[in-house]
Protein backbone atom coordinates (compact mmCIF):
# COMPACT_ATOMS: atom_id res chain seq x y z
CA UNK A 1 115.15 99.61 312.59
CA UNK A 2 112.91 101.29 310.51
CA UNK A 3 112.32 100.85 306.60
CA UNK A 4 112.71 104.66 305.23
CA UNK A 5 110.31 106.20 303.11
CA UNK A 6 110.46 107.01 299.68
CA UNK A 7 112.83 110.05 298.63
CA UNK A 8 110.57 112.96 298.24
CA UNK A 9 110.63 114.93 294.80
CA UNK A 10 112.92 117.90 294.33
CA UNK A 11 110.16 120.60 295.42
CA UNK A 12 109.64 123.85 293.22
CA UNK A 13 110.19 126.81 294.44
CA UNK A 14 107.86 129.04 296.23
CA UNK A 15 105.63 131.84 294.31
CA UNK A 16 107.58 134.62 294.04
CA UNK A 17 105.93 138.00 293.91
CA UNK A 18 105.81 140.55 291.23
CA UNK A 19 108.45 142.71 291.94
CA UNK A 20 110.39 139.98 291.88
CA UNK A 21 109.25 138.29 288.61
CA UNK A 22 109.88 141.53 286.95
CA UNK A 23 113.77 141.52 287.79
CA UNK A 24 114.29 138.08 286.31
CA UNK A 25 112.31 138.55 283.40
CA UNK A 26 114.84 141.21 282.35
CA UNK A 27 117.59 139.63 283.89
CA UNK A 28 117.00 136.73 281.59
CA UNK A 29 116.87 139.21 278.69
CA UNK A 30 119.43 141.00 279.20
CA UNK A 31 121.94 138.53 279.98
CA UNK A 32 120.52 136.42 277.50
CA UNK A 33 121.77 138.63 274.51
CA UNK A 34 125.85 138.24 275.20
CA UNK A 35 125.15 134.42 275.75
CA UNK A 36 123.02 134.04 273.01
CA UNK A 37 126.00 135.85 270.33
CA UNK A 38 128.70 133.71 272.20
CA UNK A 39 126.84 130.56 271.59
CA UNK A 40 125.75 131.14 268.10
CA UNK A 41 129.30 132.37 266.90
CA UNK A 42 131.01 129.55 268.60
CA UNK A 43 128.83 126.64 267.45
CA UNK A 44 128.53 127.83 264.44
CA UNK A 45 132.13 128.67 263.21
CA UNK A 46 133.12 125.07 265.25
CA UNK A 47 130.14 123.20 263.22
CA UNK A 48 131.54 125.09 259.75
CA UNK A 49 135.53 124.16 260.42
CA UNK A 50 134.40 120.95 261.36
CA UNK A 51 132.41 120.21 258.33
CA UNK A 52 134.76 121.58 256.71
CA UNK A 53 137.84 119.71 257.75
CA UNK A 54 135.89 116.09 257.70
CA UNK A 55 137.80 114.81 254.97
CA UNK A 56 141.10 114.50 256.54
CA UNK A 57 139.25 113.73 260.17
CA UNK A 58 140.49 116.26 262.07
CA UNK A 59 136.88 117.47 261.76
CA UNK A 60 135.66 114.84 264.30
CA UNK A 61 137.38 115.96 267.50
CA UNK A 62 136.41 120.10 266.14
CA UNK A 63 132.85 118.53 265.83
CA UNK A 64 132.99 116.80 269.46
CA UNK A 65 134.48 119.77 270.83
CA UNK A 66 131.39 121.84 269.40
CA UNK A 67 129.07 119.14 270.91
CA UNK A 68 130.47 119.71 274.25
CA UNK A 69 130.84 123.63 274.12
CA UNK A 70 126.89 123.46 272.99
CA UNK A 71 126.45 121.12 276.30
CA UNK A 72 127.59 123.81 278.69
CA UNK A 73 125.65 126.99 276.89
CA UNK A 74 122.64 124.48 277.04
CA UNK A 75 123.87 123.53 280.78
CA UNK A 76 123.58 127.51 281.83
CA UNK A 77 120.61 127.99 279.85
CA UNK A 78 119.16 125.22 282.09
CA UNK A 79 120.01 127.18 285.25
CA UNK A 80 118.85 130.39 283.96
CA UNK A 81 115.26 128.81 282.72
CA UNK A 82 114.57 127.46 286.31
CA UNK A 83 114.29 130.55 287.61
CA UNK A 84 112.17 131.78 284.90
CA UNK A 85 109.98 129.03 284.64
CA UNK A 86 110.31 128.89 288.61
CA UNK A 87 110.54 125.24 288.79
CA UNK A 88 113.73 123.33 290.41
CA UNK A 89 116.90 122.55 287.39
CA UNK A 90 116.42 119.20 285.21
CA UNK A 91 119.62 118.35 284.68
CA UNK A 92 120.30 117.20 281.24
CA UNK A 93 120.35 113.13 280.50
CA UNK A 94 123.65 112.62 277.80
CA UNK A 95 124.50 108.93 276.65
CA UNK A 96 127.85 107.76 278.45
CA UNK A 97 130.55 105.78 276.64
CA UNK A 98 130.50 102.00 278.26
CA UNK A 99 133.53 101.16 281.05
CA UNK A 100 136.77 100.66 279.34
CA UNK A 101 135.78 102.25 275.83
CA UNK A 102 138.77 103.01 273.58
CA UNK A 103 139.79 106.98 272.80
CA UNK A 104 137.56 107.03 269.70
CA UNK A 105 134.50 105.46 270.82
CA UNK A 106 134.53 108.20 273.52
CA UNK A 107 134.99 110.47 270.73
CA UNK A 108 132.44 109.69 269.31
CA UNK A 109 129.52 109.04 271.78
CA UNK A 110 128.12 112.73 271.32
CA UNK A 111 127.58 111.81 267.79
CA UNK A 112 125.10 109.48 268.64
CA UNK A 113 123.25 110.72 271.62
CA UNK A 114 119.89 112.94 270.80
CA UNK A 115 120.50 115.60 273.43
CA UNK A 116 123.47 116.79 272.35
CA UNK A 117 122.39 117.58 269.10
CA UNK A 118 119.50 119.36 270.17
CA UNK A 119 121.58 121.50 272.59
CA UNK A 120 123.71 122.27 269.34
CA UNK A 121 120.33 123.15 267.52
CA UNK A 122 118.99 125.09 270.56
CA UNK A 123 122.23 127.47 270.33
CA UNK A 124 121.53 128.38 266.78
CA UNK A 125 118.13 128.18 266.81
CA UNK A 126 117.73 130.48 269.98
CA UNK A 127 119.56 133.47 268.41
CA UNK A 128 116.81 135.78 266.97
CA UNK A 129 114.78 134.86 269.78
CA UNK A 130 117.26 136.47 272.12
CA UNK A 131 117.57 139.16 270.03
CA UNK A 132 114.04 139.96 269.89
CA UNK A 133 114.06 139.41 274.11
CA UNK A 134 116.86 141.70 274.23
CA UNK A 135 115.10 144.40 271.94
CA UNK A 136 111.40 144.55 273.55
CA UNK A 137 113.17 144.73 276.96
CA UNK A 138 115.22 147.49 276.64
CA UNK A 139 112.78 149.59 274.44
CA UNK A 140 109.96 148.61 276.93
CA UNK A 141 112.10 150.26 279.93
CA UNK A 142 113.64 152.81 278.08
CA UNK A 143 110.55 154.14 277.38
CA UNK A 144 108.67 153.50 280.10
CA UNK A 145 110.58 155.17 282.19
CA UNK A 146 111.93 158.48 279.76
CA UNK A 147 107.86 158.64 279.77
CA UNK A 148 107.47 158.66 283.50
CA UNK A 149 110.45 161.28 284.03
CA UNK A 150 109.21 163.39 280.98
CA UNK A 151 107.98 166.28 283.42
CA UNK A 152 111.46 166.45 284.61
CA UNK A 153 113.39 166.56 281.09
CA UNK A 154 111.02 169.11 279.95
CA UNK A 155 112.25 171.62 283.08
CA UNK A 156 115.87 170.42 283.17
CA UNK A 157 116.82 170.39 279.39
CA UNK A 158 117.24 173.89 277.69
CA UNK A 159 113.65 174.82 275.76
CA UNK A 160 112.30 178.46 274.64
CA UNK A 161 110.80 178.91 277.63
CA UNK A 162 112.00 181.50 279.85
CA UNK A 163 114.66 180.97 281.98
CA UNK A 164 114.41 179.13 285.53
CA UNK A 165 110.92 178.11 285.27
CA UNK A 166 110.28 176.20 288.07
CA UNK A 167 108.05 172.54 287.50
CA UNK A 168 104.61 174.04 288.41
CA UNK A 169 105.29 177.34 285.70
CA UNK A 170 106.13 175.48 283.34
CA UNK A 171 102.89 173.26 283.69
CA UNK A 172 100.90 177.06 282.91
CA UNK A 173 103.09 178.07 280.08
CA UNK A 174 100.90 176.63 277.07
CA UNK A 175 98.80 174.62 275.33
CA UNK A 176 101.94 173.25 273.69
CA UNK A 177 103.87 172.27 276.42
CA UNK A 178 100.75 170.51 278.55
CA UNK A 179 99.80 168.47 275.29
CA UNK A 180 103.80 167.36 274.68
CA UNK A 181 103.94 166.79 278.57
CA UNK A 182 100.39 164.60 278.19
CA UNK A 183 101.41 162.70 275.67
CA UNK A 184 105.24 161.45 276.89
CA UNK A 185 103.44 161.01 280.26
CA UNK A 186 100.69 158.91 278.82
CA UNK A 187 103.23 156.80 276.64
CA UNK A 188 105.57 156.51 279.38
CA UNK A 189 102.23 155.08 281.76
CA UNK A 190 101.28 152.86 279.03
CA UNK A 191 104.77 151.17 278.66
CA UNK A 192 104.79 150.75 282.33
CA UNK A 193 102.05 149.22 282.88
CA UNK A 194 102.52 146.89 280.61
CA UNK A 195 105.93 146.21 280.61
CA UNK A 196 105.50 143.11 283.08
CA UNK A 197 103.05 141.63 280.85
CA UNK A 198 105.70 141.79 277.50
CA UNK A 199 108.70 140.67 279.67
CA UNK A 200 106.96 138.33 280.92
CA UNK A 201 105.89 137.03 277.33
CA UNK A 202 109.02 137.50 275.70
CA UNK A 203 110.87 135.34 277.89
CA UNK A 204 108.26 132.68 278.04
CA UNK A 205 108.93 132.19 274.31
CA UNK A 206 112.71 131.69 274.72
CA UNK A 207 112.40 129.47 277.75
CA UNK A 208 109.65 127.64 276.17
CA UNK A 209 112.13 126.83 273.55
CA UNK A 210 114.86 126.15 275.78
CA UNK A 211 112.57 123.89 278.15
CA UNK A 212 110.99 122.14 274.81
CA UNK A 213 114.68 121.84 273.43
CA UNK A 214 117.07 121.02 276.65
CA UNK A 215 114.73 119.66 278.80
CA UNK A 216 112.17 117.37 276.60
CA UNK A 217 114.74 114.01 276.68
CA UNK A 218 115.21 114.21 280.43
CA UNK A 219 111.39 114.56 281.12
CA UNK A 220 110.49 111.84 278.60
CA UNK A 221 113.21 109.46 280.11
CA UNK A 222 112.09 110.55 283.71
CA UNK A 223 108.76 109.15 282.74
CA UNK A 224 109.77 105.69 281.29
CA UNK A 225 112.05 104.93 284.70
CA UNK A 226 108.94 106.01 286.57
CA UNK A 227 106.76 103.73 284.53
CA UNK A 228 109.53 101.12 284.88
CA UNK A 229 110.23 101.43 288.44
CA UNK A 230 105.61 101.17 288.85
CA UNK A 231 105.57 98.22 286.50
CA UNK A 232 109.03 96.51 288.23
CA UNK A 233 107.28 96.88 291.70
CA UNK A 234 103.78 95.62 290.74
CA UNK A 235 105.50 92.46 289.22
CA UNK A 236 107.32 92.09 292.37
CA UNK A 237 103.97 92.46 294.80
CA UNK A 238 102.34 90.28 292.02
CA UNK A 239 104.85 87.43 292.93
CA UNK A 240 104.63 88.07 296.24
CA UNK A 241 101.54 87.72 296.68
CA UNK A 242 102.01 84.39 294.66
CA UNK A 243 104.60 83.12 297.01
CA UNK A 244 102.53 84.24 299.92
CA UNK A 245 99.74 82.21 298.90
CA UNK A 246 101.36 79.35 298.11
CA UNK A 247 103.23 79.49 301.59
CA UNK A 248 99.62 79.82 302.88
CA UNK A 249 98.15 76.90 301.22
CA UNK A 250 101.25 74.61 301.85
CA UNK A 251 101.31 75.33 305.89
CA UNK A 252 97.19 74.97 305.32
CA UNK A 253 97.80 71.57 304.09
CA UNK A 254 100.00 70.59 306.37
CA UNK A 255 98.68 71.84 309.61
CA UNK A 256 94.89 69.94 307.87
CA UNK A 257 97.14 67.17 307.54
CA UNK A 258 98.64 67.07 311.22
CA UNK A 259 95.89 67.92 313.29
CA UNK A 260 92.61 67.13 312.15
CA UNK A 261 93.47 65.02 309.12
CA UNK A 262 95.10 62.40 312.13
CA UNK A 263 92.18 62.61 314.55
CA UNK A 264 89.56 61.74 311.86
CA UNK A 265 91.50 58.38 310.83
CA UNK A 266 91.90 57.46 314.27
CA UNK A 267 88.01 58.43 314.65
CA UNK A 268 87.63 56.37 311.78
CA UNK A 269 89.50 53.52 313.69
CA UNK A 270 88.20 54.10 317.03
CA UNK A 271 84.33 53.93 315.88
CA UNK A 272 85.40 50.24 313.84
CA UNK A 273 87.12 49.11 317.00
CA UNK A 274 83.87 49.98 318.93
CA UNK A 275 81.54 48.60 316.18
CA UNK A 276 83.13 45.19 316.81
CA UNK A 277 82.98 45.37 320.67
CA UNK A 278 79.30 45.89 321.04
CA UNK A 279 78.54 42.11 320.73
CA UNK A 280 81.46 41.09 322.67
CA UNK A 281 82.33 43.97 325.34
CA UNK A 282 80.01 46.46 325.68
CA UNK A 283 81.37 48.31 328.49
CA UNK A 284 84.65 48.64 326.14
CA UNK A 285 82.75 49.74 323.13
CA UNK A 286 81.38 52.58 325.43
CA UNK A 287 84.81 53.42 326.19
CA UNK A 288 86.07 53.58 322.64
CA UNK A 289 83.01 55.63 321.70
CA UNK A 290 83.56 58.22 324.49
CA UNK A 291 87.06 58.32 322.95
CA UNK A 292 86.03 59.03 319.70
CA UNK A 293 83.84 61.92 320.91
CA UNK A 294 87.02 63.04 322.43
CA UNK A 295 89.02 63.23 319.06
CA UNK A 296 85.45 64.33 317.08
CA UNK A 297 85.76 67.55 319.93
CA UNK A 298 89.21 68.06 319.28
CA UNK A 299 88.83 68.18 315.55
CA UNK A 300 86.41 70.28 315.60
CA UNK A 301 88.58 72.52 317.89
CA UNK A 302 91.17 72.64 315.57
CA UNK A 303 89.35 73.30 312.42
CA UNK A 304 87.93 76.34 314.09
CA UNK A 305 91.48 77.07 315.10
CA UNK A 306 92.53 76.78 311.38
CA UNK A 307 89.68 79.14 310.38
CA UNK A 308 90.37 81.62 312.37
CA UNK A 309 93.68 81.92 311.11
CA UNK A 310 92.22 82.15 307.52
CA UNK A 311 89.65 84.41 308.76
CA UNK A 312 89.05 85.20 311.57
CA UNK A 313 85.63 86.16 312.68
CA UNK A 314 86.46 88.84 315.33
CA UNK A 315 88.53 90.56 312.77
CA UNK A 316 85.63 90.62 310.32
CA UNK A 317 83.02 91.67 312.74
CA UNK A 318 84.41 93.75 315.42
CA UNK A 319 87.58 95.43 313.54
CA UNK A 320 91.68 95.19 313.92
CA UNK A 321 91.31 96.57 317.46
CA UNK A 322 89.52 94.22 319.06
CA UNK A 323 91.47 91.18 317.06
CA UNK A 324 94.71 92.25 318.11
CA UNK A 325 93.37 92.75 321.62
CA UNK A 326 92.43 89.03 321.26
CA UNK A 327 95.74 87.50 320.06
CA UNK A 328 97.32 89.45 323.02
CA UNK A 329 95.18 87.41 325.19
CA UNK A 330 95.62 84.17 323.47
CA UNK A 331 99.92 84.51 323.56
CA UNK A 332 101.51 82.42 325.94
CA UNK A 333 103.80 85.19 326.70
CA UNK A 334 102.93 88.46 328.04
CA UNK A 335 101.99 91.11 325.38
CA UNK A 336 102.06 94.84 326.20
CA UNK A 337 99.34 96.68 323.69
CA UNK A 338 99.62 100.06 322.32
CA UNK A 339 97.18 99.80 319.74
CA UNK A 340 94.38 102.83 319.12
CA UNK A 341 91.11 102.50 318.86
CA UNK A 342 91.01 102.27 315.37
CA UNK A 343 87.88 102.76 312.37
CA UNK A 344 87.25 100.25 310.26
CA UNK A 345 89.81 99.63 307.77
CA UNK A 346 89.99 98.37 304.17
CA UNK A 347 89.84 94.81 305.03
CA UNK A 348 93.40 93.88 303.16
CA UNK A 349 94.49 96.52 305.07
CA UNK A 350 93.34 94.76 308.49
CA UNK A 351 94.24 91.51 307.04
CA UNK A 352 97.63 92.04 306.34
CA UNK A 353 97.87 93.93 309.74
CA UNK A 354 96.07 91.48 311.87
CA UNK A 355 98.64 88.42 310.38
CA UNK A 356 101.75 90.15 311.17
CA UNK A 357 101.05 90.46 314.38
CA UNK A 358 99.77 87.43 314.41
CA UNK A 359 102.97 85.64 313.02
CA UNK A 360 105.04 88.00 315.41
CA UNK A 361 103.54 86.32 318.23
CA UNK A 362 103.00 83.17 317.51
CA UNK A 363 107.58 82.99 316.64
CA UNK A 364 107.52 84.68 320.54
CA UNK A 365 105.75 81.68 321.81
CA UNK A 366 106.98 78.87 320.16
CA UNK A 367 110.64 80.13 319.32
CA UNK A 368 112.27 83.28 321.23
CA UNK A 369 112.29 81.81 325.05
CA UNK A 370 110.82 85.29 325.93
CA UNK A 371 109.64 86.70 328.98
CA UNK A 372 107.39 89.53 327.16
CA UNK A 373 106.68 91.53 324.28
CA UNK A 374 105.08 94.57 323.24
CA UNK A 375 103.10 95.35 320.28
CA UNK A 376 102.56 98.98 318.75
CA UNK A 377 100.52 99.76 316.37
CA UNK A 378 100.41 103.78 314.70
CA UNK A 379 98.86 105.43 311.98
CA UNK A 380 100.65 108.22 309.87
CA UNK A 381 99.19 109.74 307.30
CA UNK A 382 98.86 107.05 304.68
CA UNK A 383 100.68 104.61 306.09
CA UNK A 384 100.11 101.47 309.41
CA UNK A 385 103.26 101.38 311.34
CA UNK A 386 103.17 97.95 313.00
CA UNK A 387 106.19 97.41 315.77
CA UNK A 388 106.37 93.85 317.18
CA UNK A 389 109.56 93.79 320.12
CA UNK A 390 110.06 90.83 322.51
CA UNK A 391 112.91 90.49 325.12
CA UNK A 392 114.29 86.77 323.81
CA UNK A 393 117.02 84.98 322.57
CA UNK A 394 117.27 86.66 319.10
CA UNK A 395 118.82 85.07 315.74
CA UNK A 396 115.47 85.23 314.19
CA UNK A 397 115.90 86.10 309.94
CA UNK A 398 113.14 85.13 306.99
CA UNK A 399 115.45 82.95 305.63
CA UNK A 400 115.73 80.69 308.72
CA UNK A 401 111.45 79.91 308.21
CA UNK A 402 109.52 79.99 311.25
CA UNK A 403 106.57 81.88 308.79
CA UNK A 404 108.77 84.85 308.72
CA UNK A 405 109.37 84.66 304.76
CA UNK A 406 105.65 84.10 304.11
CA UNK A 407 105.12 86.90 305.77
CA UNK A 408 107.31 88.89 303.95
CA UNK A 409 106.09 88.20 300.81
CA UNK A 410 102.43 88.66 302.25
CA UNK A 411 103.05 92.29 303.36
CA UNK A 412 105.19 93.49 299.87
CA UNK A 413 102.03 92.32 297.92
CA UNK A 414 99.99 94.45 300.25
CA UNK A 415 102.26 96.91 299.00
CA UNK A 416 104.34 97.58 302.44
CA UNK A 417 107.65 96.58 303.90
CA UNK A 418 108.70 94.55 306.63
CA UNK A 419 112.28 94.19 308.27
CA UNK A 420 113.47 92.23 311.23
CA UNK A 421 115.92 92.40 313.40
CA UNK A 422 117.45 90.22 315.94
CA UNK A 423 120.82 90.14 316.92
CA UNK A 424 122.00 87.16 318.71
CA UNK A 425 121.01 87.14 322.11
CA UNK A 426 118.15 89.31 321.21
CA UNK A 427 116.29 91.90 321.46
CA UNK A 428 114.13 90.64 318.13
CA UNK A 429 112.22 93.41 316.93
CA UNK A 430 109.77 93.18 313.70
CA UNK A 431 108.75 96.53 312.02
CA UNK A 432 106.24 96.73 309.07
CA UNK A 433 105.11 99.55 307.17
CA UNK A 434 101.49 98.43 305.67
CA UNK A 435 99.63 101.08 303.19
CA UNK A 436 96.73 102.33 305.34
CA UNK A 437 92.99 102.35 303.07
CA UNK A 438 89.84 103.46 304.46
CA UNK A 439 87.29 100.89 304.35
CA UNK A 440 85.76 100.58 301.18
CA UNK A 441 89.08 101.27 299.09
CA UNK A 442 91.26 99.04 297.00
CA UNK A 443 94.43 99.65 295.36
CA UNK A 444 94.35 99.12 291.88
C-alpha cells in the first residue's frame, strides 16, 4: 500500500500562439455584445419589477430569480474569460442554504451571499464595456482589411477611368489615383498591424472586470482554505512531534529503568555484600567483586545500546547508508538491502529515516515470527520512499503498540506519512513517505 500524493493543481493551459490569440480576442468581442444586451435587459427589468413589486412580496422570488439568471450570465462569462485570460475556469463559490432549510430560507440565501450580488453588478456594470469591445473590433477589422483590399475596389468598382483597366494600368493612370490607393493601403496596414495589440487590450479590460468581479470571492476563499489546510497540518505535525517525544522519553525511562537502572542497584548490593566479606571470606568477596564487574560491563553495554538508539554515532558520522547497512547486520532475522548509496542528508531527514527502519526491524525480531525481510529505500524527487516487508505472522496495527504509534507520530512531524499493513497471517509491510532535504536545510 502506498500513501498517494497530494492532488496536483488544475494546470493552465499551454501558450497559445498568435494566430490563435487573435481569434479569441474577437471571438470574445463579438459574442460578447448579444450576451452583454441579454444580460443587462434581463437583470435589469427583473431588478426594476422586483423593486417594484416588494411591497406585496411577490418581489422576493422576481428578485431571487434575477439573482440566479445573473449567476448563469456570470457562469458563461467565467468560461469565456478562461480562454481569454488562458488560465483553467474558477468556478464560482455561492453560499448554500443549510440541510433541511424551509422554502423561504432557500429563497432567500442569494440575498445574503456576496457573489451573487456582484454577478448581478457585473451584468450591468459590464454593458458599455462590451459595447466599446464590440465597436473597436469590428471597426479595427473592417478597416483593416477594406484597407488591405483597397487596390482591388479601386479596379472592380465603377470609377472615371476608362473602361477594363486592368490592376497594373490603373496603378499608371495618375497622381490621383496612386495617392488615394497610398493612403487606403497605408490605413488599411496600419489597422492591421495593430489590430492584435487593440483586441488584445480591449478584451483585457472586460475580462479584467469580469475576473476582478466573478472571480475575486473564489480566489480570496481559495486562499484562506489553503492557509487553513497549512496552519491545520502544522498544528497536527506540532502535536506529533509532541506525542513522539513524549513516547520517546517514556520508553527512555523505562528501558533506563529496566536495564541499567537494575544492574547498578544490584552493583550497589553486590560491592556491600563484598565489602563485608573481605574480613571474613576473602575468596567470596573476590567472587562478588568479579560479579559486580560483570553487571558494571553490562551496564555499560546497555547504556551505549540506549545511545545509540538516541543517536547513533554511525548515523552521525558515516551517513544513512552505512547505518541502515548496520541495523541489517544487527537483526536477528535476515534483512535483504536495497538501499543506494546515498549523500548526506539533512540530518532530521536521516533521523527520521534511520528510526523507521529501525522500529521496522526491531517489531520483525521480537514480534512477527519471520523468516526474512527486505528493506528498500528510494529517492524521488523531493520525497524518501522507505518500504519495510517481512514474510511473518501479520496482525501488526499502531494501535496495538509495539512502537508502531510513536513512530507514527515521529514521521507526520517530520512532515511524511506512514501506513502499515498486515493482514492476518501476514505479509506485514510498512511504507513511509519522509520529505527528502539536502544537508544543511530545515523546514520552517
Amino acid at each position: 500500500m502506498t500513501v498517494p500524493p497530494p492532488a496536483a493543481p488544475v494546470a493552465d493551459p499551454p501558450r497559445r500562439g498568435f494566430m490563435r490569440t487573435l481569434g479569441v480576442d474577437t471571438a470574445y468581442a463579438i459574442a460578447g455584445f448579444p450576451i452583454a444586451i441579454a444580460a443587462f435587459v434581463l437583470v435589469i427589468t427583473g431588478f426594476s419589477v422586483g423593486l417594484g413589486t416588494l411591497v406585496i412580496w411577490v418581489g422576493l422570488p422576481i428578485l431571487a430569480g434575477t439573482l440566479y439568471v445573473a449567476r448563469g450570465f456570470a457562469q458563461l462569462e467565467r468560461m469565456r474569460i478562461a480562454q481569454v485570460l488562458n488560465h483553467a475556469m474558477i468556478p464560482g463559490i455561492y453560499k448554500k442554504a443549510r440541510p433541511g432549510a424551509g422554502t423561504w430560507r432557500r429563497l432567500l440565501t442569494p440575498f445574503a451571499d456576496v457573489q451573487s450580488w456582484l454577478d448581478l453588478t457585473h451584468a450591468i456594470l459590464r454593458f458599455p464595456f462590451a459595447i466599446l469591445s464590440f465597436v473597436v473590433t469590428v471597426t479595427w477589422w473592417t478597416v483593416a482589411l477594406a484597407g488591405l483590399t483597397n487596390p482591388l475596389w479601386l479596379w472592380a468598382i465603377p470609377r472615371d477611368n476608362p473602361d477594363n483597366v486592368t490592376l497594373p494600368e490603373l496603378l499608371g493612370l495618375g497622381d490621383a489615383y496612386r495617392t488615394e490607393l497610398v493612403f487606403y493601403l497605408g490605413v488599411g496596414v496600419f489597422f492591421a498591424i495593430t489590430l492584435p495589440f487593440i483586441l488584445r487590450l480591449v478584451t483585457l479590460m472586460e475580462s479584467g472586470l469580469a475576473h476582478g468581479m466573478l472571480n475575486s470571492v473564489a480566489r480570496l476563499r481559495a486562499q484562506v482554505d489553503e492557509l487553513t489546510e497549512v496552519s491545520t497540518t502544522a498544528r497536527a505535525q506540532k502535536a506529533a512531534a509532541v506525542s513522539a517525544e513524549a513516547t520517546a522519553l517514556r520508553r527512555l525511562e523505562r528501558d533506563i529503568h529496566d536495564g541499567p537502572q537494575q544492574r547498578l542497584v544490584r552493583l550497589a548490593v553486590d560491592l556491600g555484600r563484598a565489602q563485608q566479606q573481605l574480613d571474613t571470606d576473602p575468596d567470596a568477596a573476590r567472587r562478588t567483586m568479579a560479579e559486580a564487574l560483570d553487571q558494571t560491563r553490562e551496564a555499560l553495554d546497555e547504556l551505549r545500546a540506549l545511545g545509540r538508539g538516541i543517536a547513533p554515532p554511525i548515523l552521525t558520522d558515516r551517513g544513512l547508508t552505512a547505518a541502515v547497512t548496520a541495523l541489517a547486520g544487527r537483526c536477528t532475522v535476515p534483512v535483504a538491502l536495497a538501499v543506494p548509496d546515498l549523500p548526506r542528508l539533512d540530518p532530521a531527514t536521516e533521523q527520521t529515516a534511520y528510526f523507521v527502519i529501525a522500529e521496522s526491524l526491531t517489531n520483525v525480531a521480537k514480534h512477527s515470527h519471520a523468516n526474512g525481510c527486505r528493506v528498500v529505500l528510494t529517492v524521488v524527487g523531493d520525497q524518501m520512499e522507505i518500504t519495510v516487508t517481512d514474510d511473518g505472522v501479520g496482525g501488526a496495527h499502531p494501535a496495538k503498540g509495539s512502537g508502531l504509534a510513536g513512530l507514527v507520530d515521529r514521521v507526520h512531524s517530520a512532515g511524511g506519512e506512514l501506513s502499515v499493513v498486515s493482514p492476518t497471517g501476514g505479509p506485514t509491510t510498512i511504507y513511509a513517505v519522509v520529505p527528502c532535504l539536502p544537508n544543511g536545510v530545515s523546514e520552517s
